[in-house]
PDB file of N, CA and C in Angstrom:
ATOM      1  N   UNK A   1     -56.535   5.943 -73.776  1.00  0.00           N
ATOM      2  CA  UNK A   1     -55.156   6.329 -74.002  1.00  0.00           C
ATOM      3  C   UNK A   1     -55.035   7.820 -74.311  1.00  0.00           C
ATOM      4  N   UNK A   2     -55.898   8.382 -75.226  1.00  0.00           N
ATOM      5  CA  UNK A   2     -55.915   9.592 -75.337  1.00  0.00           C
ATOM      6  C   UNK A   2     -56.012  10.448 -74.164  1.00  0.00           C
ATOM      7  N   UNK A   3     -56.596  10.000 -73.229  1.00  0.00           N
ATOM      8  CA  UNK A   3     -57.023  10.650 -71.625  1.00  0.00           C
ATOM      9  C   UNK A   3     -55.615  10.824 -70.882  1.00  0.00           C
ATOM     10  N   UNK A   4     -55.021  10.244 -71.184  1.00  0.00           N
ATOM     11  CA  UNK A   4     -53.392   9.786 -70.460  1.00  0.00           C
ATOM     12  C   UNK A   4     -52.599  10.984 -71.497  1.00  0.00           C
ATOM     13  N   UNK A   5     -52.297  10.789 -73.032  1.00  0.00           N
ATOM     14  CA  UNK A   5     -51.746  11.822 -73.544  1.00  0.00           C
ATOM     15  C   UNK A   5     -52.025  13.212 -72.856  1.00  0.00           C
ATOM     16  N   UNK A   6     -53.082  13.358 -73.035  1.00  0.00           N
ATOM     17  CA  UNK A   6     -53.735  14.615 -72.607  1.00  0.00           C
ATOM     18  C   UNK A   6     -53.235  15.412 -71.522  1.00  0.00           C
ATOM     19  N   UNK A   7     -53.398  14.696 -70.679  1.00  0.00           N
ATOM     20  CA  UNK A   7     -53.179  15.180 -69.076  1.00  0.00           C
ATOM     21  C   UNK A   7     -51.451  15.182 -68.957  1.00  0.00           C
ATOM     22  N   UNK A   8     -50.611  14.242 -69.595  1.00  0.00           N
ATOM     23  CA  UNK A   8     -49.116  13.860 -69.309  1.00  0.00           C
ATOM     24  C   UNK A   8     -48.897  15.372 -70.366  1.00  0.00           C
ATOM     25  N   UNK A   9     -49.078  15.560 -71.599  1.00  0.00           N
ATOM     26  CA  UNK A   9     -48.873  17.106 -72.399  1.00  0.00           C
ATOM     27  C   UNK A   9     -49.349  18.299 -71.321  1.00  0.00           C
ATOM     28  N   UNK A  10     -50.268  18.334 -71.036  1.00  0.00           N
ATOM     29  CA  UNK A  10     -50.620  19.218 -70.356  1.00  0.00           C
ATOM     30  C   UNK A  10     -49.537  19.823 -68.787  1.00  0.00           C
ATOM     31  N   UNK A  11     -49.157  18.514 -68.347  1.00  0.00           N
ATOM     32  CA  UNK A  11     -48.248  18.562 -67.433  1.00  0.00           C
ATOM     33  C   UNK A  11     -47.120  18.793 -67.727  1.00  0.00           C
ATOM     34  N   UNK A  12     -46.777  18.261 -68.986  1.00  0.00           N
ATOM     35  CA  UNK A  12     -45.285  19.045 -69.635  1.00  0.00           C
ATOM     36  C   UNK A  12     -45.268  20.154 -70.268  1.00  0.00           C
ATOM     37  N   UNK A  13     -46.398  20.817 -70.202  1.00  0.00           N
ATOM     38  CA  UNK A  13     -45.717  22.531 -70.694  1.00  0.00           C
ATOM     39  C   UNK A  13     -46.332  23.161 -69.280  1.00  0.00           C
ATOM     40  N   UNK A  14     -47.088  22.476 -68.355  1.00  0.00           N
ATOM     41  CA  UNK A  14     -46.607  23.191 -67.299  1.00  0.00           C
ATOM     42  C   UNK A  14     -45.406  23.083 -66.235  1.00  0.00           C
ATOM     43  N   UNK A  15     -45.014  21.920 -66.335  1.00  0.00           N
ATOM     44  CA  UNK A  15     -43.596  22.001 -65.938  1.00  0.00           C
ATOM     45  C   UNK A  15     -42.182  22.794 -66.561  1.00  0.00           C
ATOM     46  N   UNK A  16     -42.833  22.709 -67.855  1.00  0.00           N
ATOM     47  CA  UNK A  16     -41.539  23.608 -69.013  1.00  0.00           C
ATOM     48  C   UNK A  16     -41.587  24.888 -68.526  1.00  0.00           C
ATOM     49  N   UNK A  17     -42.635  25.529 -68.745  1.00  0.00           N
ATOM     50  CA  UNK A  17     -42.848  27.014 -68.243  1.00  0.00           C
ATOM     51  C   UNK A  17     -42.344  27.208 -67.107  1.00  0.00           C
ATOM     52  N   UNK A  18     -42.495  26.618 -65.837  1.00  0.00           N
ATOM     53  CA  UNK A  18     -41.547  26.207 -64.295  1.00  0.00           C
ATOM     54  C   UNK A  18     -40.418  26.318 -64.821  1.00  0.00           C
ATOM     55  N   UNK A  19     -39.856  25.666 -65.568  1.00  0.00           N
ATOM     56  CA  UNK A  19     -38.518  25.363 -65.813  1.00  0.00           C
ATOM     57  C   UNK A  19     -38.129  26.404 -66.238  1.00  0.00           C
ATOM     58  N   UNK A  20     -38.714  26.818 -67.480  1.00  0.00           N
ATOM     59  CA  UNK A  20     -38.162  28.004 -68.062  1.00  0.00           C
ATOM     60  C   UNK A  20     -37.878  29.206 -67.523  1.00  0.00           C
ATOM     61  N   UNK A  21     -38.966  29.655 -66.626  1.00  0.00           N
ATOM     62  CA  UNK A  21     -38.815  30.365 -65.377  1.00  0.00           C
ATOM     63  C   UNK A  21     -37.557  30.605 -64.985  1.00  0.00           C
ATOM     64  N   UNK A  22     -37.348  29.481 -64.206  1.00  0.00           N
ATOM     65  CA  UNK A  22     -35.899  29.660 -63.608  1.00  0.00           C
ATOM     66  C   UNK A  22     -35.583  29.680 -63.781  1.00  0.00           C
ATOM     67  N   UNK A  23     -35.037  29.419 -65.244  1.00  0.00           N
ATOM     68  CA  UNK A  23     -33.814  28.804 -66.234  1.00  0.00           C
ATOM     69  C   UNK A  23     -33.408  30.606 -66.547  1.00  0.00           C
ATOM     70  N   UNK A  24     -34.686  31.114 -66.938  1.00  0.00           N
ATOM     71  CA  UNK A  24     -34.516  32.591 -67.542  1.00  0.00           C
ATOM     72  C   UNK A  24     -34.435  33.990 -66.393  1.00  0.00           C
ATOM     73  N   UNK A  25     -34.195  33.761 -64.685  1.00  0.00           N
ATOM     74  CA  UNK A  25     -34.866  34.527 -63.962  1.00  0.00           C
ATOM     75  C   UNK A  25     -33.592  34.173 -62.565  1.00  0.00           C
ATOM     76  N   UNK A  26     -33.227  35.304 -62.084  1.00  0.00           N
ATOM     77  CA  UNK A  26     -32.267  35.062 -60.959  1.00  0.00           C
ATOM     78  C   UNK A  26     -31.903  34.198 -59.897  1.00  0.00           C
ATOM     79  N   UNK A  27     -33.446  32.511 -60.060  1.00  0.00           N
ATOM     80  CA  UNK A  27     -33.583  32.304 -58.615  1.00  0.00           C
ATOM     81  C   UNK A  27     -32.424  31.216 -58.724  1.00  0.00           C
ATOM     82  N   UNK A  28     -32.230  31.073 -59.584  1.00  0.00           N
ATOM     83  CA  UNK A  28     -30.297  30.409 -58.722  1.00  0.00           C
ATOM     84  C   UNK A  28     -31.044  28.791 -58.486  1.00  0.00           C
ATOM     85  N   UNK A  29     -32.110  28.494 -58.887  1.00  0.00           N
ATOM     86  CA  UNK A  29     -32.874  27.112 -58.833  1.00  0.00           C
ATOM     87  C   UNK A  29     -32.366  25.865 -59.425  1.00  0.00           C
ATOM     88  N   UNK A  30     -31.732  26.586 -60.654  1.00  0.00           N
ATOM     89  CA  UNK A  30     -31.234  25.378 -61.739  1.00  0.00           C
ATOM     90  C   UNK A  30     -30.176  26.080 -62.115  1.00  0.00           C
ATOM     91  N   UNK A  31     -29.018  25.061 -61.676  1.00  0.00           N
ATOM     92  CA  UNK A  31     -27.708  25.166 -62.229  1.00  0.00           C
ATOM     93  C   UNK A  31     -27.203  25.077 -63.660  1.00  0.00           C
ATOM     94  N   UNK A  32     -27.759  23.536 -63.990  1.00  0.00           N
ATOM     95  CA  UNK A  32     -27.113  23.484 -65.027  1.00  0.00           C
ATOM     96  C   UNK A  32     -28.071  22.579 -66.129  1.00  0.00           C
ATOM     97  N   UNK A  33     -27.747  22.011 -67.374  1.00  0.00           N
ATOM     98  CA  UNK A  33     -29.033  21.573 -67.955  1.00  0.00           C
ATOM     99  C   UNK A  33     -29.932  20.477 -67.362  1.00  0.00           C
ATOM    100  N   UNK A  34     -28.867  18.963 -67.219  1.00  0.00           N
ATOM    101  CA  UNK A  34     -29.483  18.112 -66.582  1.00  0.00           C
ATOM    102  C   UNK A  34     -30.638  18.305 -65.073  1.00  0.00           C
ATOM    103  N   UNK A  35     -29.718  19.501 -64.305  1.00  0.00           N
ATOM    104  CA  UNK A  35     -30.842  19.508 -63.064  1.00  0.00           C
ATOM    105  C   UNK A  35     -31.855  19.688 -63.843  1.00  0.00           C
ATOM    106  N   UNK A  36     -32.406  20.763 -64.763  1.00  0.00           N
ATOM    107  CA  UNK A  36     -33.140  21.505 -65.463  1.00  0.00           C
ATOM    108  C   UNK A  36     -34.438  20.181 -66.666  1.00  0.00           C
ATOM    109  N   UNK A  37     -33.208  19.160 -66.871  1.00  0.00           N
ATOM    110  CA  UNK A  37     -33.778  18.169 -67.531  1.00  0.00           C
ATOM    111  C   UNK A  37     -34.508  17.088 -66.225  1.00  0.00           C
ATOM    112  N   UNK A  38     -34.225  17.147 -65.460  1.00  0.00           N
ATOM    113  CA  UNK A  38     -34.677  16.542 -64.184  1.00  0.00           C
ATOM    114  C   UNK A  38     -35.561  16.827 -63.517  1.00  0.00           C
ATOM    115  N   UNK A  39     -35.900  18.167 -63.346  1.00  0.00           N
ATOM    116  CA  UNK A  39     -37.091  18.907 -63.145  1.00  0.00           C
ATOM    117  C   UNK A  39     -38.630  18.349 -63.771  1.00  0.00           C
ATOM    118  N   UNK A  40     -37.542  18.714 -65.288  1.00  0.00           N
ATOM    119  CA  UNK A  40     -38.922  18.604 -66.470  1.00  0.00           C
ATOM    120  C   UNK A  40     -39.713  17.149 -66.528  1.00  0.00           C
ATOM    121  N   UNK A  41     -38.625  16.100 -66.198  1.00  0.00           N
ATOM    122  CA  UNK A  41     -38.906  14.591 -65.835  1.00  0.00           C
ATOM    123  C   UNK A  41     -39.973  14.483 -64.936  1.00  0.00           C
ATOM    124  N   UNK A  42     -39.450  14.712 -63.742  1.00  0.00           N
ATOM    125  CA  UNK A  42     -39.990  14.729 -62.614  1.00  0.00           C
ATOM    126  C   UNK A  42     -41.686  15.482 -62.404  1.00  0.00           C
ATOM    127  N   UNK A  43     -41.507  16.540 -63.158  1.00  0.00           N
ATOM    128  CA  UNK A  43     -42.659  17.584 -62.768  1.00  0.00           C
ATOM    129  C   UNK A  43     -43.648  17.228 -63.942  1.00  0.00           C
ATOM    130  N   UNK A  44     -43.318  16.110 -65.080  1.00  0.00           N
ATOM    131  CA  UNK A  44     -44.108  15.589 -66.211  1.00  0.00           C
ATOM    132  C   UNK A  44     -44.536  14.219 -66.066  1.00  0.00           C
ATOM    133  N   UNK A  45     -43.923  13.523 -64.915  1.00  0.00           N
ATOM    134  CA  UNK A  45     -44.253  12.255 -64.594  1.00  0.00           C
ATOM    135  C   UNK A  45     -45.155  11.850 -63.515  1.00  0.00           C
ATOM    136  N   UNK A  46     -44.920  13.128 -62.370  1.00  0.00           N
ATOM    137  CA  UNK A  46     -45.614  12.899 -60.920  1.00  0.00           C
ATOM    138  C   UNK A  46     -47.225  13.432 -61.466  1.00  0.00           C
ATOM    139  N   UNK A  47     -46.899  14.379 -61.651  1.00  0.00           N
ATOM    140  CA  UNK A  47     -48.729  15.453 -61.852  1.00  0.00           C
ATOM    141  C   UNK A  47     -49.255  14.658 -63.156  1.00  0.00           C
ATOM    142  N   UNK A  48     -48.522  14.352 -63.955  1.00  0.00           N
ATOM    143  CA  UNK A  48     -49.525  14.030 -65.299  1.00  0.00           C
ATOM    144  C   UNK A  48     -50.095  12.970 -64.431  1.00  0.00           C
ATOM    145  N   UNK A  49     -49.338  11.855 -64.166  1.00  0.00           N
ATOM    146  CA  UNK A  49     -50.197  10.388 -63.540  1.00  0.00           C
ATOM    147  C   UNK A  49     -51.147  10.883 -62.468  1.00  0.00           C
ATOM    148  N   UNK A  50     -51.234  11.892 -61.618  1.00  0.00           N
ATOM    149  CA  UNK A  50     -52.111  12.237 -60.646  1.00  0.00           C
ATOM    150  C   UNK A  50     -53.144  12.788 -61.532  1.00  0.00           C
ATOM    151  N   UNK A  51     -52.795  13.889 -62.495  1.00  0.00           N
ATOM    152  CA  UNK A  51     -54.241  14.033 -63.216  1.00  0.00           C
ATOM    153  C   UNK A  51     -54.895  13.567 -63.855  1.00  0.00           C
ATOM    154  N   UNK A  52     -54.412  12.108 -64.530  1.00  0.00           N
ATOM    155  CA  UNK A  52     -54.913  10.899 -64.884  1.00  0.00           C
ATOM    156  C   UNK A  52     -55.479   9.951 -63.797  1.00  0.00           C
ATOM    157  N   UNK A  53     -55.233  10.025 -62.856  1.00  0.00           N
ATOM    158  CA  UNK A  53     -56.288   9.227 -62.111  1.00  0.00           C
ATOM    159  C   UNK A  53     -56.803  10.316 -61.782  1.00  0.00           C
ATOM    160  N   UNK A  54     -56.999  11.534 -61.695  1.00  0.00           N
ATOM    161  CA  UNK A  54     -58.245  12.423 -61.091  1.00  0.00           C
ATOM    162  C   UNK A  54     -59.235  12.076 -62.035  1.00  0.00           C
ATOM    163  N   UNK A  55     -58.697  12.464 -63.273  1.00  0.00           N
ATOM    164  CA  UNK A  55     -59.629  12.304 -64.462  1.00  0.00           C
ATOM    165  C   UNK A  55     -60.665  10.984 -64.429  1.00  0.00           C
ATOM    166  N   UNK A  56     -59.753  10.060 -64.107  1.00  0.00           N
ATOM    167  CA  UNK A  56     -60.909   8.413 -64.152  1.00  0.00           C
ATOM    168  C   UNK A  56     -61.401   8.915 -62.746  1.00  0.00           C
ATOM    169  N   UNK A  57     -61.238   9.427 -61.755  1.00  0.00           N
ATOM    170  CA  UNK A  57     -62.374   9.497 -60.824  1.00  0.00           C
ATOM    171  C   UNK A  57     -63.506  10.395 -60.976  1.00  0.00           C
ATOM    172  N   UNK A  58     -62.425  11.125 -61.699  1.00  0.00           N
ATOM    173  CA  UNK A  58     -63.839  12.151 -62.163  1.00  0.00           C
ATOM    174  C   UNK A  58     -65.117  11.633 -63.055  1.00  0.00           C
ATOM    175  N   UNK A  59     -64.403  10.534 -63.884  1.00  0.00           N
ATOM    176  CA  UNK A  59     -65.683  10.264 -64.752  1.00  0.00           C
ATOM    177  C   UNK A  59     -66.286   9.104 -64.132  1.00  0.00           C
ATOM    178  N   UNK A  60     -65.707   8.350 -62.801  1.00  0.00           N
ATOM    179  CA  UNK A  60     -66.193   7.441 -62.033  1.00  0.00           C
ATOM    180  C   UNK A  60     -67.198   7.944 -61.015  1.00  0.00           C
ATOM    181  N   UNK A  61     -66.881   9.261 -60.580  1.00  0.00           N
ATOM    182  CA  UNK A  61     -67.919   9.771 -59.337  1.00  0.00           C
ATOM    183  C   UNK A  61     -68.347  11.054 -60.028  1.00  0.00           C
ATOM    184  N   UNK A  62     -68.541  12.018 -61.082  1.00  0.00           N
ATOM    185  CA  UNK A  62     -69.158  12.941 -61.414  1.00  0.00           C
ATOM    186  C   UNK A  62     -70.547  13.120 -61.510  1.00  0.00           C
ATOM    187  N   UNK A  63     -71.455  13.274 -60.627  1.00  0.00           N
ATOM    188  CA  UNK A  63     -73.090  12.998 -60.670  1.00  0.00           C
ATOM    189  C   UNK A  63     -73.721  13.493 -61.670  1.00  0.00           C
ATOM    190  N   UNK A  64     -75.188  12.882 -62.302  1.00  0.00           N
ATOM    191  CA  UNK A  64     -75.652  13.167 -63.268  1.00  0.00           C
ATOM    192  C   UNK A  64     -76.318  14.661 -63.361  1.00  0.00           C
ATOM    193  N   UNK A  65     -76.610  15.030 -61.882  1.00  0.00           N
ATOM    194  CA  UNK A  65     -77.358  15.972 -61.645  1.00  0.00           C
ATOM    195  C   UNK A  65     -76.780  16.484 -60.662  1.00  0.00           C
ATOM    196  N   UNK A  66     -76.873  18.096 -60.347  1.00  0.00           N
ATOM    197  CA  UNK A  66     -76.354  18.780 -58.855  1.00  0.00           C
ATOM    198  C   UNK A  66     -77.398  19.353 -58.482  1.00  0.00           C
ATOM    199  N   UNK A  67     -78.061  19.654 -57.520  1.00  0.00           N
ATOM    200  CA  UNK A  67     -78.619  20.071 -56.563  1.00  0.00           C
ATOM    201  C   UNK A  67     -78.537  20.846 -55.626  1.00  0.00           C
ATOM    202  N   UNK A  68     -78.750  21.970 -55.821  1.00  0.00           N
ATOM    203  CA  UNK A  68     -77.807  22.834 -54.179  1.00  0.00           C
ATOM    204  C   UNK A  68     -79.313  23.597 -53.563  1.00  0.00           C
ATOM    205  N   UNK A  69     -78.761  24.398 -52.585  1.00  0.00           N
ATOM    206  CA  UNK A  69     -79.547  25.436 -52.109  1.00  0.00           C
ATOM    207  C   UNK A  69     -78.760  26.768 -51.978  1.00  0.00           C
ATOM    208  N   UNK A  70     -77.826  26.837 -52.672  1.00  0.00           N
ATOM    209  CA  UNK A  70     -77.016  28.225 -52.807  1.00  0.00           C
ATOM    210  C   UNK A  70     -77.522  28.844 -54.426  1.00  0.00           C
ATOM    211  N   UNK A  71     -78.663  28.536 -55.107  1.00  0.00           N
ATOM    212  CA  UNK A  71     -78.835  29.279 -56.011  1.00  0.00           C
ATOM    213  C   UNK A  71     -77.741  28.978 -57.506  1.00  0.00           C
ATOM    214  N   UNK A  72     -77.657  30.300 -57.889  1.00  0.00           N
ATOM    215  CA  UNK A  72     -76.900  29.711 -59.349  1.00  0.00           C
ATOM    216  C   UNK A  72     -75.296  29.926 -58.342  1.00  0.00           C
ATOM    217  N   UNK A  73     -75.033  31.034 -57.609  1.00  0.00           N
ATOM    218  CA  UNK A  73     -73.192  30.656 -56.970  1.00  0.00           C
ATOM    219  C   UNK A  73     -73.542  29.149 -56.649  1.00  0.00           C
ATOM    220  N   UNK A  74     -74.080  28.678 -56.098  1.00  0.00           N
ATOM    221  CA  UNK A  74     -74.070  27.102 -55.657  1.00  0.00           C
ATOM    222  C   UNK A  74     -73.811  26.582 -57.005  1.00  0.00           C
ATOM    223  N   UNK A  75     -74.815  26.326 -57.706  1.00  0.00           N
ATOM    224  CA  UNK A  75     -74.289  25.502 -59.398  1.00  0.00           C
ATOM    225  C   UNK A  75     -73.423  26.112 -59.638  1.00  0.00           C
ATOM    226  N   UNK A  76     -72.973  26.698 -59.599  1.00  0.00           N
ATOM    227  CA  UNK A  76     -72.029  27.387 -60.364  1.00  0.00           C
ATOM    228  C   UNK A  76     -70.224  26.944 -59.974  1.00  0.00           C
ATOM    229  N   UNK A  77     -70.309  26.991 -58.798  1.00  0.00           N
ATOM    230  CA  UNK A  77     -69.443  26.134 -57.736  1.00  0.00           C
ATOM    231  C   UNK A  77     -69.207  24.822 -57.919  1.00  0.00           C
ATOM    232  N   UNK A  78     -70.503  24.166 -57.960  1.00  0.00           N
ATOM    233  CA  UNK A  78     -70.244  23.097 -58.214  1.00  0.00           C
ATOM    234  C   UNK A  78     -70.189  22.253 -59.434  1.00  0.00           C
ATOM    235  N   UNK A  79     -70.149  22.901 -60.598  1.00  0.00           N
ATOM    236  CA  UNK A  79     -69.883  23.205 -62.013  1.00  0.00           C
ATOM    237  C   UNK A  79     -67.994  22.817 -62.095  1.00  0.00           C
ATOM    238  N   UNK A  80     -67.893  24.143 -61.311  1.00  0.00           N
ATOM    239  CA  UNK A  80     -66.213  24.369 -61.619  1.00  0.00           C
ATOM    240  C   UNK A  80     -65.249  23.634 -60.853  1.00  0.00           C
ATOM    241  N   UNK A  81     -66.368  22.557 -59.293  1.00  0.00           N
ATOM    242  CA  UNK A  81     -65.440  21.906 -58.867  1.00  0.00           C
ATOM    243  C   UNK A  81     -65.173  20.548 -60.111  1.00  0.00           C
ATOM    244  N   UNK A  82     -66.579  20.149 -60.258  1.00  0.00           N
ATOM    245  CA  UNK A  82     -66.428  18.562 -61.251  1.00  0.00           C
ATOM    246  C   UNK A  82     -65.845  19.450 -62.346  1.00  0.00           C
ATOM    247  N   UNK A  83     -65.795  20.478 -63.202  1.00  0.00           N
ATOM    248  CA  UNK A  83     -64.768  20.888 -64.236  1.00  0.00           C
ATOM    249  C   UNK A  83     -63.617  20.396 -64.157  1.00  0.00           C
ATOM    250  N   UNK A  84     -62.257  20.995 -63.033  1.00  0.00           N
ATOM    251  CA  UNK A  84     -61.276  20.693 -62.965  1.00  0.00           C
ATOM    252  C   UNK A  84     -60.720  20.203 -61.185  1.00  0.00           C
ATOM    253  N   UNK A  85     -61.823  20.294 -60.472  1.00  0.00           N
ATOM    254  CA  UNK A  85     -61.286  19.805 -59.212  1.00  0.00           C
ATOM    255  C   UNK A  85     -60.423  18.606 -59.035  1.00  0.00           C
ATOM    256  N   UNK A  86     -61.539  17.737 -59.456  1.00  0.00           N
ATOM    257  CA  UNK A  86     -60.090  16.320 -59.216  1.00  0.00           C
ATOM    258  C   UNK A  86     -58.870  16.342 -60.183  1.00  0.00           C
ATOM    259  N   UNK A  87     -58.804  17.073 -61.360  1.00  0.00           N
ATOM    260  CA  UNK A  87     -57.576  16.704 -61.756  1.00  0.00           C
ATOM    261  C   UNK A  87     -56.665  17.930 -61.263  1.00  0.00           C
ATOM    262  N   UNK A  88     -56.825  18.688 -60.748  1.00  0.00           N
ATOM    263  CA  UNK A  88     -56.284  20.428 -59.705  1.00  0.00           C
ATOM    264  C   UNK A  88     -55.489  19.216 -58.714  1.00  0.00           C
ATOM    265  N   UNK A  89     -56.080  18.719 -57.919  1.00  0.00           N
ATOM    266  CA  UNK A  89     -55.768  18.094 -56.601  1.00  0.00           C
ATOM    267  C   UNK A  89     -55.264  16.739 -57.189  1.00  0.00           C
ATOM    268  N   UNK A  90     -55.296  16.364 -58.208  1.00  0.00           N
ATOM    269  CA  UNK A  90     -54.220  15.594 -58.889  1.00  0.00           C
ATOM    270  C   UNK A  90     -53.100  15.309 -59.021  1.00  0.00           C
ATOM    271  N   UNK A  91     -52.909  16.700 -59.721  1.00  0.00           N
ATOM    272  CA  UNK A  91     -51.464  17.422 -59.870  1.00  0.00           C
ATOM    273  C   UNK A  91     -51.018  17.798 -58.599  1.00  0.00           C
ATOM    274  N   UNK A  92     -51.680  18.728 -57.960  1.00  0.00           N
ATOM    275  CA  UNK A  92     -50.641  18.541 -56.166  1.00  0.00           C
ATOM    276  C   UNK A  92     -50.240  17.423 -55.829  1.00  0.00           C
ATOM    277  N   UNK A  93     -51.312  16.079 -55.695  1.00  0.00           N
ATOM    278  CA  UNK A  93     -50.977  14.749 -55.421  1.00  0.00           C
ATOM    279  C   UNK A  93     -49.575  14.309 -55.692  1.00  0.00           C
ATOM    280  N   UNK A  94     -49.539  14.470 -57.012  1.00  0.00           N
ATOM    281  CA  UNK A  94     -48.406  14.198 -58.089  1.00  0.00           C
ATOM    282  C   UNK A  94     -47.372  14.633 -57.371  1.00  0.00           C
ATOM    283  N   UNK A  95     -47.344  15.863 -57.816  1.00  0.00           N
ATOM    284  CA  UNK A  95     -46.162  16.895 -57.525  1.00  0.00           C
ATOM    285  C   UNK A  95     -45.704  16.690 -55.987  1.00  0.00           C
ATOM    286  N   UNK A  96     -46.682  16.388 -54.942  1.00  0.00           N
ATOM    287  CA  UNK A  96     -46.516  16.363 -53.875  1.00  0.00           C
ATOM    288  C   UNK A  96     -45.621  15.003 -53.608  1.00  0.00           C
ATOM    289  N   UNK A  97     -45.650  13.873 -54.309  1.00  0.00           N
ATOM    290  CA  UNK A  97     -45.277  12.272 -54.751  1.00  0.00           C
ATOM    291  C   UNK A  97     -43.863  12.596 -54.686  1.00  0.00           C
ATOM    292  N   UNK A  98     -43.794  12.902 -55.875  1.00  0.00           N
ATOM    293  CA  UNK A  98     -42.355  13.629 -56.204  1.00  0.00           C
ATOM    294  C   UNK A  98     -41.151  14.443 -55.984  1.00  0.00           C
ATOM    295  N   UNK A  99     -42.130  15.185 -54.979  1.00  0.00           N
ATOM    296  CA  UNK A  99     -41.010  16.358 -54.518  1.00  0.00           C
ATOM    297  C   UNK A  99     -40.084  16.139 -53.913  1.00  0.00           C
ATOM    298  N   UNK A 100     -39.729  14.890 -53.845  1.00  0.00           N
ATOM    299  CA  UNK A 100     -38.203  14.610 -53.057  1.00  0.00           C
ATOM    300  C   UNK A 100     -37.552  13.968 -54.156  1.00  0.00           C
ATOM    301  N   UNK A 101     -37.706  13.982 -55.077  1.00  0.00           N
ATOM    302  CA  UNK A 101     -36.711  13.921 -56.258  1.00  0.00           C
ATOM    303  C   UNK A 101     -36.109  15.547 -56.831  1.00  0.00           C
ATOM    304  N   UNK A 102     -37.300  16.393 -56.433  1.00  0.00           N
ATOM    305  CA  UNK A 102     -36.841  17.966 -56.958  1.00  0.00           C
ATOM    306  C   UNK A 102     -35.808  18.537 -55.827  1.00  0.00           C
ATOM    307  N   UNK A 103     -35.643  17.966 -55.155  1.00  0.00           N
ATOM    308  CA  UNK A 103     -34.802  18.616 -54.198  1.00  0.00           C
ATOM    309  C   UNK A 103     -33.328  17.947 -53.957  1.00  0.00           C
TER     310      UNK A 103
END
């Protein structure tokens, strides 16, 4: 459960900051509060649940050991994909789910 908090917070102050953005900045994106509250819904519901299942895949397929032949850029690479890769491509997932509610 904590894994789920985590990732759903995380997705709501990056959607807030989005929001706030526009809210504070000329692009004419968000009219009025509710669109603005609709956003924040939307952009805290699609990506958090996508980076929650990245997360369980991540700890379902993350190997014990890596192996490359690119040296330390190779580990190193492949360090920062199991870091945040699946839950990165999560959140697009998400967001990507959703995006016909933002529009």
């Amino acid at each position: 459960m904590a894994l789920v908090i985590k990732y759903v917070v995380i997705a709501f102050v990056i959607a807030l900051v989005v929001v706030l953005f526009n809210v504070f900045s000329n692009t004419g994106a968000i009219r009025d509060f509710w669109q603005g509250a609709g956003y924040l819904f939307w952009m805290t519901l699609g990506p958090g649940a996508g980076m929650t299942i990245g997360a369980f895949l991540r700890q379902w397929l993350m190997p014990d050991r890596i192996y490359t032949s690119g040296g330390a850029a190779g580990l190193l690479k492949a360090r920062l994909f199991w870091l945040a890769g699946p839950q990165c491509i999560g959140w697009l997932a998400g967001l990507l789910t959703v995006g016909q509610q933002l529009t």
